[in-house]
N, C-alpha and C. Protein backbone atom coordinates (compact mmCIF):
# COMPACT_ATOMS: atom_id res chain seq x y z
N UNK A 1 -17.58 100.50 -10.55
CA UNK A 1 -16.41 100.21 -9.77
C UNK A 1 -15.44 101.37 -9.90
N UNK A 2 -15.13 102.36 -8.57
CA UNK A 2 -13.90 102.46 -8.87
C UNK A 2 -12.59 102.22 -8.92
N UNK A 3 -11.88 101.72 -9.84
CA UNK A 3 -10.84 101.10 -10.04
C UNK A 3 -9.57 101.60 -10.11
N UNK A 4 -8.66 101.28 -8.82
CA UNK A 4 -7.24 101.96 -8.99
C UNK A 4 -7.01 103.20 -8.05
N UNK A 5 -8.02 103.55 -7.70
CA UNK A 5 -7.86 104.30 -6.31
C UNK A 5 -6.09 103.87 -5.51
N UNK A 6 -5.63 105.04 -5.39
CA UNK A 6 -4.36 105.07 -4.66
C UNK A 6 -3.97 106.28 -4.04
N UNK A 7 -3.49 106.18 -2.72
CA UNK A 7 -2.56 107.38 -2.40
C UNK A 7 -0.74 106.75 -2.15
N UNK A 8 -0.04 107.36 -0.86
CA UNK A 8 0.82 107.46 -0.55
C UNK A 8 1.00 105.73 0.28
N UNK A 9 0.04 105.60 0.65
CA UNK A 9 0.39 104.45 1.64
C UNK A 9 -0.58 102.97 1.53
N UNK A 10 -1.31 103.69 0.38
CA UNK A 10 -2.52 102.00 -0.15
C UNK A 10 -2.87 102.30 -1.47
N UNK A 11 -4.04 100.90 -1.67
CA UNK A 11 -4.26 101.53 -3.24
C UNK A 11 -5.61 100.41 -2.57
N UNK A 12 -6.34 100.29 -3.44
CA UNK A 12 -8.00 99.79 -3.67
C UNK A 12 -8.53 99.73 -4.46
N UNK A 13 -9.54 99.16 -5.22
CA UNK A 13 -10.47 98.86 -5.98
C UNK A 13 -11.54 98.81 -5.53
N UNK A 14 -12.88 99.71 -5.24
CA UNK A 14 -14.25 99.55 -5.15
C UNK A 14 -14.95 99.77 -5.69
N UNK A 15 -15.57 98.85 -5.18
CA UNK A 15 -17.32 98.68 -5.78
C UNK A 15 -18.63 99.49 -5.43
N UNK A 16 -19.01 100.31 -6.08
CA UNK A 16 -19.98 101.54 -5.77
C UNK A 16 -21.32 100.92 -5.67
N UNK A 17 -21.68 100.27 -6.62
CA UNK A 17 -22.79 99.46 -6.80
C UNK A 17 -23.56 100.51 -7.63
N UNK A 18 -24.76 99.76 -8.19
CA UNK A 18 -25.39 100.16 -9.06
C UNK A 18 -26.09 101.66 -8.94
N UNK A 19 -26.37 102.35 -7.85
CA UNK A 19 -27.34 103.50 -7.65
C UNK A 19 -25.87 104.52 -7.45
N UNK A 20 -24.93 104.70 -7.17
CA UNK A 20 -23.65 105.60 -6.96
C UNK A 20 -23.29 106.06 -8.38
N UNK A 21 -23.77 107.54 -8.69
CA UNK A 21 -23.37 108.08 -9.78
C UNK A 21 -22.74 109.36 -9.69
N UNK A 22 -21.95 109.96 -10.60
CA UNK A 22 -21.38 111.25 -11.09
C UNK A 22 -21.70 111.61 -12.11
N UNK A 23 -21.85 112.90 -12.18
CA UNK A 23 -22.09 113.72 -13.61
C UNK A 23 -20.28 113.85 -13.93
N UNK A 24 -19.73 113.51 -15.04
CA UNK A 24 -18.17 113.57 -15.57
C UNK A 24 -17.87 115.14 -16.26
N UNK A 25 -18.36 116.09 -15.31
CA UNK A 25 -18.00 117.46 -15.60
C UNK A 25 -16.89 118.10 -15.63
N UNK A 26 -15.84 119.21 -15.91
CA UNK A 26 -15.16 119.12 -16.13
C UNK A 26 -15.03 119.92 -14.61
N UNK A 27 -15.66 120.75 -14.16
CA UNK A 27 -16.31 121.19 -12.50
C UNK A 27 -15.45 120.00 -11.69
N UNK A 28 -16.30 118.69 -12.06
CA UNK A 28 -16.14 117.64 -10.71
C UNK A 28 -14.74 117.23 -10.69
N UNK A 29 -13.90 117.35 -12.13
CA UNK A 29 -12.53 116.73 -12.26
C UNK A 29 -11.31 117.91 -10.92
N UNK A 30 -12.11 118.90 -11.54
CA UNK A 30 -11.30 120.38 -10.68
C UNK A 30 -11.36 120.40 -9.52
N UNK A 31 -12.58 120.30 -8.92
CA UNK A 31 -12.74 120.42 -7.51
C UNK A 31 -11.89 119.00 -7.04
N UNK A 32 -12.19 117.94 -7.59
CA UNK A 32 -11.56 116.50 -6.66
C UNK A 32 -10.09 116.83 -6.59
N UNK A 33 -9.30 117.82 -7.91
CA UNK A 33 -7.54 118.29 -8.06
C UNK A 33 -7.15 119.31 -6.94
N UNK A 34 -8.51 119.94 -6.54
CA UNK A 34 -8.34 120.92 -5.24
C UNK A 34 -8.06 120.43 -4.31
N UNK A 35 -8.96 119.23 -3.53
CA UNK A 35 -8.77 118.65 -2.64
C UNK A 35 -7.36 118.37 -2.04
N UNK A 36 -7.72 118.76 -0.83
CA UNK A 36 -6.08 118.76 -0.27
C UNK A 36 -5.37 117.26 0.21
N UNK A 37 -4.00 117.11 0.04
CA UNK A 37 -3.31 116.04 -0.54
C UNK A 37 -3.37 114.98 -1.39
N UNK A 38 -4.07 116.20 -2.68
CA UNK A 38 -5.00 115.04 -4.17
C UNK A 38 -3.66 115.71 -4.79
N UNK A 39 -2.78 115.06 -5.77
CA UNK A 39 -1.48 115.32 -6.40
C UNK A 39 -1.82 115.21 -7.58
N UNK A 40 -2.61 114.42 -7.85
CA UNK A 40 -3.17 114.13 -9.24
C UNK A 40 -4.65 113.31 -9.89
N UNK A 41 -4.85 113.30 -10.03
CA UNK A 41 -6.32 112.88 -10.74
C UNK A 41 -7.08 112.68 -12.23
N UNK A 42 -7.67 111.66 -12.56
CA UNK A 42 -8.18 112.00 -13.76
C UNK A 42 -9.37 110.77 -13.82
N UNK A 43 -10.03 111.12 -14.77
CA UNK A 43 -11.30 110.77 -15.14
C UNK A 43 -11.11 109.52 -16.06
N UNK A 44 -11.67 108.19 -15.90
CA UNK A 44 -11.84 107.41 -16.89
C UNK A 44 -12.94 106.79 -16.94
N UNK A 45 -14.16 106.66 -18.23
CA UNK A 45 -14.97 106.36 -18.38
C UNK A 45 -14.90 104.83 -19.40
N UNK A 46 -15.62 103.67 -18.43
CA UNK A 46 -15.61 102.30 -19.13
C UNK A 46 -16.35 101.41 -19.48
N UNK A 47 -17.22 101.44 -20.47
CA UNK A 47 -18.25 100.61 -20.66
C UNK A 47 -18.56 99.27 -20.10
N UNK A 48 -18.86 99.30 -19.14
CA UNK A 48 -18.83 97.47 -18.82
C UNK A 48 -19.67 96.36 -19.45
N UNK A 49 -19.48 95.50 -19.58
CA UNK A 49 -20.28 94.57 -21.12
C UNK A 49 -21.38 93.60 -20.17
N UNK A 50 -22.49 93.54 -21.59
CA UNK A 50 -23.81 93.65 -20.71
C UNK A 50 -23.84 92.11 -20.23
């Protein structure tokens, strides 16, 4: 899930489902801070219980 997704005018919570993955590089954090009208960003990783 990603959770907490927000910009300027909404916010969201989705659900990726099971096959939607990222490698948590420090690459992928940079490029998503590039992206134009991205202000801020960061990475949180959450174990979800089995």
């Amino acid at each position: 899930m990603l959770h907490g997704y927000r910009n300027g005018s909404a916010q969201a919570d989705l659900e990726l489902g099971e096959a939607w993955r990222v490698d948590a590089i420090p690459d992928l954090l940079r490029a998503v801070r590039a992206l134009p009208g991205v202000q801020a960003a960061r990475l949180r990783i959450v174990k979800q219980p089995d």
